[in-house]
PDB file of N, CA and C in Angstrom:
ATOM      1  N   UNK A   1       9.431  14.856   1.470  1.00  0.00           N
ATOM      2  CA  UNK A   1       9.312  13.428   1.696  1.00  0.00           C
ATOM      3  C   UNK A   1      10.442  12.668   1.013  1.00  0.00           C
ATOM      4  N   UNK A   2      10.896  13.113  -0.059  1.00  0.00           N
ATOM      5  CA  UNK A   2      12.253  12.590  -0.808  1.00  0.00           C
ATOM      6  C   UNK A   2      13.354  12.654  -0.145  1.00  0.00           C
ATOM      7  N   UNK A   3      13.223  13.737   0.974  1.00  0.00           N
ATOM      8  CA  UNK A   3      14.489  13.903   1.347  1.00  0.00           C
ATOM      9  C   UNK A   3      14.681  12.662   2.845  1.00  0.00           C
ATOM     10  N   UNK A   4      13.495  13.405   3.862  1.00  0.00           N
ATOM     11  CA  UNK A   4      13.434  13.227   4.880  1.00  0.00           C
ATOM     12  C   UNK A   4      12.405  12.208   4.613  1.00  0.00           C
ATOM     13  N   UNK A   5      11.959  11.021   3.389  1.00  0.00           N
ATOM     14  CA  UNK A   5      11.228   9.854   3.865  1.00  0.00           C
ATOM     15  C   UNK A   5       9.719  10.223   3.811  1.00  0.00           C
ATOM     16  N   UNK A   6       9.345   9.115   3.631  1.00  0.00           N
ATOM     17  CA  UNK A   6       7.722   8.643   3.632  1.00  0.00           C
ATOM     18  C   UNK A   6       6.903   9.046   4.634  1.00  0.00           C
ATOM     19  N   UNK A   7       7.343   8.817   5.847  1.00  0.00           N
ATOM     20  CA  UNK A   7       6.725   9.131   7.241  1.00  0.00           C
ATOM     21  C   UNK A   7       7.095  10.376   7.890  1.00  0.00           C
ATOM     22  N   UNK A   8       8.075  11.376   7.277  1.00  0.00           N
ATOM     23  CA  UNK A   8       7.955  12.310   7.765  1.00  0.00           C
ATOM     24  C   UNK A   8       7.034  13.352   6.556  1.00  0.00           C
ATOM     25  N   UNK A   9       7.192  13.108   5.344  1.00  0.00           N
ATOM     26  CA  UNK A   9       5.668  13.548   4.494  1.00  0.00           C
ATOM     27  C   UNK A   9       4.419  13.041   4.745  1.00  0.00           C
ATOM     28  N   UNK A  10       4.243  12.055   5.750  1.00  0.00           N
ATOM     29  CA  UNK A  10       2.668  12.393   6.581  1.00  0.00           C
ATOM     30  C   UNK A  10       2.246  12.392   7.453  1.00  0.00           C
ATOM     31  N   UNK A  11       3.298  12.669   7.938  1.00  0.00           N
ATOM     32  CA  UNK A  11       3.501  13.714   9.357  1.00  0.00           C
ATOM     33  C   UNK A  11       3.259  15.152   8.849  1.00  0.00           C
ATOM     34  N   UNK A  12       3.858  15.834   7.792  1.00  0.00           N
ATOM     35  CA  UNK A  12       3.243  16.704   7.206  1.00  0.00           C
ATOM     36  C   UNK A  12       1.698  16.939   6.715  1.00  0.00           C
ATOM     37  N   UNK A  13       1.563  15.908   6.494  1.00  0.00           N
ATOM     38  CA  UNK A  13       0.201  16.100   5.554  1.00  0.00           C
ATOM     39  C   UNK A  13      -1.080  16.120   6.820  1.00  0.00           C
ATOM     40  N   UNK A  14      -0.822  15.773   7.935  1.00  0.00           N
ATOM     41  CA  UNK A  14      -1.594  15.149   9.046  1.00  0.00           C
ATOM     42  C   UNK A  14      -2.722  16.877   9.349  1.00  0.00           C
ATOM     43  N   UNK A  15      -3.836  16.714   9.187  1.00  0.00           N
ATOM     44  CA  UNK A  15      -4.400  18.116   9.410  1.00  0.00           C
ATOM     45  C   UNK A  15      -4.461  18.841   8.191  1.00  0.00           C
ATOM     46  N   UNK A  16      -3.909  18.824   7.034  1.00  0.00           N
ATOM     47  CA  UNK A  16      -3.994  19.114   5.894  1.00  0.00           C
ATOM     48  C   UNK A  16      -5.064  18.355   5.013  1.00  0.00           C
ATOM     49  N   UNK A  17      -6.355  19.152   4.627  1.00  0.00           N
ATOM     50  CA  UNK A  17      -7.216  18.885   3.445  1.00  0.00           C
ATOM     51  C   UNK A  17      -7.513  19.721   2.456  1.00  0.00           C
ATOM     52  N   UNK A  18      -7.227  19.235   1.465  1.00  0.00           N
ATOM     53  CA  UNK A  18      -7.616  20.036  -0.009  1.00  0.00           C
ATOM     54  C   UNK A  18      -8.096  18.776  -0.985  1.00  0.00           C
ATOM     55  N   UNK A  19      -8.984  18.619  -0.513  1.00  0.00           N
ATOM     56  CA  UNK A  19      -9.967  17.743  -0.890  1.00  0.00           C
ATOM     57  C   UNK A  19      -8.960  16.486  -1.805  1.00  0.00           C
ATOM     58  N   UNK A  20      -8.950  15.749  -2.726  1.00  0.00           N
ATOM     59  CA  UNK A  20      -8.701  14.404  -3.400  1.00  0.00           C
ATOM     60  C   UNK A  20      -7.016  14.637  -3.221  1.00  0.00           C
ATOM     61  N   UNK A  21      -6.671  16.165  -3.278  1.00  0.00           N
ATOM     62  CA  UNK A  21      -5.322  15.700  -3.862  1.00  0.00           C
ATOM     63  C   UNK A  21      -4.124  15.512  -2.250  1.00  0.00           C
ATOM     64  N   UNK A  22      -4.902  15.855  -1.286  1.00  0.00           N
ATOM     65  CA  UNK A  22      -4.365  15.467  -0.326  1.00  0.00           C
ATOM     66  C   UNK A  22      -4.271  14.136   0.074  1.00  0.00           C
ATOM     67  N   UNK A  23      -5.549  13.253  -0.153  1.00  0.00           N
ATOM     68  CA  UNK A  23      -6.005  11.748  -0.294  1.00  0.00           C
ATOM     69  C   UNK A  23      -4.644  11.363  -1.253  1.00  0.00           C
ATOM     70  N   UNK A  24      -4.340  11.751  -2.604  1.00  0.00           N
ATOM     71  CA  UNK A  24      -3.870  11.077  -2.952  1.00  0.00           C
ATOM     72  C   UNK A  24      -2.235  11.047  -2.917  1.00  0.00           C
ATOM     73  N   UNK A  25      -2.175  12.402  -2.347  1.00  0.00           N
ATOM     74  CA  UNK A  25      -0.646  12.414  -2.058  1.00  0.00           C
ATOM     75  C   UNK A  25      -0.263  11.549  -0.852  1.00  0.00           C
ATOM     76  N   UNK A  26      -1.007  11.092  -0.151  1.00  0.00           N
ATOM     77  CA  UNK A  26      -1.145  10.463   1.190  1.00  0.00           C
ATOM     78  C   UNK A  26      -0.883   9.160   0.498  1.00  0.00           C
ATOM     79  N   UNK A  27      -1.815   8.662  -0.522  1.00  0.00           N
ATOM     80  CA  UNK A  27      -1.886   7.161  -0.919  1.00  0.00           C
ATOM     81  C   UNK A  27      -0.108   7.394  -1.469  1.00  0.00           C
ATOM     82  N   UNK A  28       0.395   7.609  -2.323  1.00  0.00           N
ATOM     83  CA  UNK A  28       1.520   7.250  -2.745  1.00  0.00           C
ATOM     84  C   UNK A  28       2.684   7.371  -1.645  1.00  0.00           C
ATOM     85  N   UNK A  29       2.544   8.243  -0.396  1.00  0.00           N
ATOM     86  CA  UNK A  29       3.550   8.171   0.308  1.00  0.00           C
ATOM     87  C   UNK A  29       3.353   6.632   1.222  1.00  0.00           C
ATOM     88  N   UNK A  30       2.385   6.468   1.759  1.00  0.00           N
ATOM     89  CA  UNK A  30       1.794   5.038   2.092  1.00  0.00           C
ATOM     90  C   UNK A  30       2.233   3.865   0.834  1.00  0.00           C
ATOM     91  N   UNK A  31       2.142   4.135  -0.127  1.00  0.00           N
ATOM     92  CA  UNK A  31       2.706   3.322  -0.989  1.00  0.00           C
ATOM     93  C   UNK A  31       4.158   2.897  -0.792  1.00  0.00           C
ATOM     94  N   UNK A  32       5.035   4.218  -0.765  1.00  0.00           N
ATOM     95  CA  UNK A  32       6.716   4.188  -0.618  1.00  0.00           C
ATOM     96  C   UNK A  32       7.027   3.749   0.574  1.00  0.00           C
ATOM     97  N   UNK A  33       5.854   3.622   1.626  1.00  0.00           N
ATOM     98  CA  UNK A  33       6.659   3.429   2.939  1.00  0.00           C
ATOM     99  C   UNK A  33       6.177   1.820   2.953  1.00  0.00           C
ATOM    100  N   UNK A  34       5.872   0.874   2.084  1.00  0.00           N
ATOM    101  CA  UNK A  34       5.677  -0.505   1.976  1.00  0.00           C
ATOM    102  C   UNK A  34       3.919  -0.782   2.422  1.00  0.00           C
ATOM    103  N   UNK A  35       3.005   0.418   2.965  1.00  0.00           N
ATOM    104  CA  UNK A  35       1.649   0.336   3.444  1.00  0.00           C
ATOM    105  C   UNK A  35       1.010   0.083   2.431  1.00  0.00           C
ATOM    106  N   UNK A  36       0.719  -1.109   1.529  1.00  0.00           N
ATOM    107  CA  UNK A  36      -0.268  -0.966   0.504  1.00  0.00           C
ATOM    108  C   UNK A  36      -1.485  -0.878   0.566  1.00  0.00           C
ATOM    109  N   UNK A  37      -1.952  -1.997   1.753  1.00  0.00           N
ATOM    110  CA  UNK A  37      -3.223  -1.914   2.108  1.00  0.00           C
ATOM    111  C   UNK A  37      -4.197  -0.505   2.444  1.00  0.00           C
ATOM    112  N   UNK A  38      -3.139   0.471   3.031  1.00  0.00           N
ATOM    113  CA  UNK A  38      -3.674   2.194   3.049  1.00  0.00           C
ATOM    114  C   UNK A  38      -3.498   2.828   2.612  1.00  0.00           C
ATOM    115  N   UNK A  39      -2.339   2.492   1.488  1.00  0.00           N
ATOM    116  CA  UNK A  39      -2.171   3.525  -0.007  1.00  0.00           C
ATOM    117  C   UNK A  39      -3.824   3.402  -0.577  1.00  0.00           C
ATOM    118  N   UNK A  40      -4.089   1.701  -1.239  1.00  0.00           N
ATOM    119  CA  UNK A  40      -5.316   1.355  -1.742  1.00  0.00           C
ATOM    120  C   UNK A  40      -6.213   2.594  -0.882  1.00  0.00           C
ATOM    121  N   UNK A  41      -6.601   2.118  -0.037  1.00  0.00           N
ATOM    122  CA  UNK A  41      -7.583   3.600   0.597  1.00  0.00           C
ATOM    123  C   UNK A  41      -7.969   4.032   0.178  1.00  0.00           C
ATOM    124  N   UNK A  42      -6.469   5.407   0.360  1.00  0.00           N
ATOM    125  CA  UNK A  42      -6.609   6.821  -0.059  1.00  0.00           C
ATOM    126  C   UNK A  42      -6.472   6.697  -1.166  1.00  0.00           C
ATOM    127  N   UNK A  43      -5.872   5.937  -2.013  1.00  0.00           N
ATOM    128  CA  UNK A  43      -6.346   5.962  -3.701  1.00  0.00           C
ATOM    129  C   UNK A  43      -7.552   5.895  -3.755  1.00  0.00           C
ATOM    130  N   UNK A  44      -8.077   5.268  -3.300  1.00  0.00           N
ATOM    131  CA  UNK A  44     -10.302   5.087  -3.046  1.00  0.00           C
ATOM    132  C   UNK A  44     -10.792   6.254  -3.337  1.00  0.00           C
ATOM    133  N   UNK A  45      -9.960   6.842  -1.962  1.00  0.00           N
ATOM    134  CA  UNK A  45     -10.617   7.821  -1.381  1.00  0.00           C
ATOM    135  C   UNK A  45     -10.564   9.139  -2.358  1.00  0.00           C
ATOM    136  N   UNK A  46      -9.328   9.372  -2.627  1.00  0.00           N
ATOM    137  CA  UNK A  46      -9.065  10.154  -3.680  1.00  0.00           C
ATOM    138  C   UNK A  46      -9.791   9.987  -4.929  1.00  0.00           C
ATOM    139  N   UNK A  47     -10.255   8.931  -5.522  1.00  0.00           N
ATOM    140  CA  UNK A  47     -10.868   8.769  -6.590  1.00  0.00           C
ATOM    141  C   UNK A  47     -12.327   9.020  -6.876  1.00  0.00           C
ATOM    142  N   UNK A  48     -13.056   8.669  -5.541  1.00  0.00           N
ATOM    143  CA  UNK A  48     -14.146   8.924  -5.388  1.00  0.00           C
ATOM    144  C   UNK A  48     -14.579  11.001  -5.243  1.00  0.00           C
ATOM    145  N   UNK A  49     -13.601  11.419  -5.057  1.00  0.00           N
ATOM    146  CA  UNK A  49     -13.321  13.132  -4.668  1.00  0.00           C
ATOM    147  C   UNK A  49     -13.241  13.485  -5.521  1.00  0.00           C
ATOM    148  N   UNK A  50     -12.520  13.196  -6.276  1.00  0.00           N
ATOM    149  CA  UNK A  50     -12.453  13.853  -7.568  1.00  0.00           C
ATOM    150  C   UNK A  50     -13.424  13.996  -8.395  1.00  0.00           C
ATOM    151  N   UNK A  51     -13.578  15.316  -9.453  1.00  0.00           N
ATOM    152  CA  UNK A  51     -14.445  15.621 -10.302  1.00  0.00           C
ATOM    153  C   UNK A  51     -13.774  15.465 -11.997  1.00  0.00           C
ATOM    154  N   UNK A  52     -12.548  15.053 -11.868  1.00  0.00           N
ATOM    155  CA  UNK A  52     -12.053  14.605 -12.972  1.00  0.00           C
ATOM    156  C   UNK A  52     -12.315  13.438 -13.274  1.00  0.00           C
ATOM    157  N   UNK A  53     -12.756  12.958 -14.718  1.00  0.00           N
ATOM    158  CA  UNK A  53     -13.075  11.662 -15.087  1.00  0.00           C
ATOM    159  C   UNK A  53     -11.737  11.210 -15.279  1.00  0.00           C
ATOM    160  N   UNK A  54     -10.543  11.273 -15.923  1.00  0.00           N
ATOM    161  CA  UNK A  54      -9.368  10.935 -16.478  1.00  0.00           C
ATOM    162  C   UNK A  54      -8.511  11.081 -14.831  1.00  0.00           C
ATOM    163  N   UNK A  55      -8.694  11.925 -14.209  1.00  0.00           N
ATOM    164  CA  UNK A  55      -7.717  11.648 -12.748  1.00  0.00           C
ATOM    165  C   UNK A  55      -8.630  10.288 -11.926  1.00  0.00           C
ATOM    166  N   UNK A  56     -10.019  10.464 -11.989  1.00  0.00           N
ATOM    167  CA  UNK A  56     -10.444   9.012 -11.331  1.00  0.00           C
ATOM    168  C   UNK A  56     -10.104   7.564 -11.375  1.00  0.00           C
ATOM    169  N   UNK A  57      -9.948   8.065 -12.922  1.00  0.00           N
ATOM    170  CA  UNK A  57      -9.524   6.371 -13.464  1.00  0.00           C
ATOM    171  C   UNK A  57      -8.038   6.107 -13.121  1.00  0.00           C
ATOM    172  N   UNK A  58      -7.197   7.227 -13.556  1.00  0.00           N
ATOM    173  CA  UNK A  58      -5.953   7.002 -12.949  1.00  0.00           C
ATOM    174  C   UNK A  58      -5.707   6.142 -11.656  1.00  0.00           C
ATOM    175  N   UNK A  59      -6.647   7.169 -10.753  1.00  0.00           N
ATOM    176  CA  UNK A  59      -6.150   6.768  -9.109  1.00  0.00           C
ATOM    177  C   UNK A  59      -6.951   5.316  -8.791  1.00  0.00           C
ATOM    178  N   UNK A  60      -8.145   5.299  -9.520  1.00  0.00           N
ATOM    179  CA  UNK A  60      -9.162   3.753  -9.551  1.00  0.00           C
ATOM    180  C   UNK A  60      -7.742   2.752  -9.818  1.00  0.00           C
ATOM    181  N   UNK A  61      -6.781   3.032 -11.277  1.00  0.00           N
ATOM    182  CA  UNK A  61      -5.942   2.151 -11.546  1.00  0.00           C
ATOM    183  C   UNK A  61      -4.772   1.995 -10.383  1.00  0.00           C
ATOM    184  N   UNK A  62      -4.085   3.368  -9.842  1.00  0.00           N
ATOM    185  CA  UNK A  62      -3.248   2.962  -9.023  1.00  0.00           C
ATOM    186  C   UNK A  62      -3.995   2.010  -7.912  1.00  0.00           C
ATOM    187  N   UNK A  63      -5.149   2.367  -7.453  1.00  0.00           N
ATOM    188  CA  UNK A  63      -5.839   1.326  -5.984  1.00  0.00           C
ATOM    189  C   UNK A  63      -5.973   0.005  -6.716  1.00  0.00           C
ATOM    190  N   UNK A  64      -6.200  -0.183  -7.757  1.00  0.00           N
ATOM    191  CA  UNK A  64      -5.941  -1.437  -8.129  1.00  0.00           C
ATOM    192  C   UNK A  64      -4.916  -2.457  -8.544  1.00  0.00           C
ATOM    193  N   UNK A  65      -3.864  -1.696  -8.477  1.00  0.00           N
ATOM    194  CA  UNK A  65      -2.631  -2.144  -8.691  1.00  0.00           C
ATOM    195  C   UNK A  65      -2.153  -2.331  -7.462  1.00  0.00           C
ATOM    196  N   UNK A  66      -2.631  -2.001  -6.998  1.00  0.00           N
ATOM    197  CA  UNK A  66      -2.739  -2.483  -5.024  1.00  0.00           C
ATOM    198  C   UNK A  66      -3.410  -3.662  -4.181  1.00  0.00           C
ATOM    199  N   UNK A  67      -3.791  -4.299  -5.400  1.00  0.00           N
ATOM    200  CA  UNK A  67      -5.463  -4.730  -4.573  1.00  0.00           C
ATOM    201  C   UNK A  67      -4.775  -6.323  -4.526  1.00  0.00           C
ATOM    202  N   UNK A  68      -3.402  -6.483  -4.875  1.00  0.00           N
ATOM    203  CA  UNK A  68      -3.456  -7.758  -4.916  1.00  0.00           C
ATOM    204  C   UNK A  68      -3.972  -8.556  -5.928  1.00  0.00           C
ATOM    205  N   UNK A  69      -4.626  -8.504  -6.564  1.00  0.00           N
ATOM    206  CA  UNK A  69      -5.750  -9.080  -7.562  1.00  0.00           C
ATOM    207  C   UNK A  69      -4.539  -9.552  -8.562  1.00  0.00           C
ATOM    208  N   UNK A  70      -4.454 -10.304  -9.491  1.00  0.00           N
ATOM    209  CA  UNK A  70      -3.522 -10.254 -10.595  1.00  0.00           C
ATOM    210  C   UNK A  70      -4.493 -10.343 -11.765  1.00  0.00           C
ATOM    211  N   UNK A  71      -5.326 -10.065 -11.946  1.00  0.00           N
ATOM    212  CA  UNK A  71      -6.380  -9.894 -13.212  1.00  0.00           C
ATOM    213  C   UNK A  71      -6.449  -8.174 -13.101  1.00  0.00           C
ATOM    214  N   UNK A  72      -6.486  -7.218 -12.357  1.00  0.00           N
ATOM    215  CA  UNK A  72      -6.594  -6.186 -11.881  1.00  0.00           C
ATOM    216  C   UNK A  72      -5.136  -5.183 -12.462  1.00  0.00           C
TER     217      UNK A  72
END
């Protein structure tokens, strides 16, 4: 995706699940390609998947750093 771009890493990812960390590799490429509104998402989405307490909050923080909010 570094090389060849945002949209051709999810074009890759398309059909690919391994549960949260696919969600969240999805949210940050959606992030780089200017999509915030569907980065937020899959940061959601990813956060809610996860069984890590310390990766939840992470990805809770990246979707919120998304959210528009400026208290957030």
């Amino acid at each position: 995706a570094q090389v060849s771009g945002p949209a051709a890493g999810l074009a890759l990812l398309d059909g690919v699940d391994v549960a949260h960390r696919a969600d969240a590799v999805r949210a940050h490429l959606l992030e780089e390609a200017g999509r915030a509104a569907e980065a937020r998402e899959f940061y959601l989405r990813a956060a809610a998947r996860t069984g890590s307490g310390p990766e939840r909050r992470y990805l809770q923080a990246k979707a919120d750093r998304l959210s528009g909010d400026p208290t957030t």
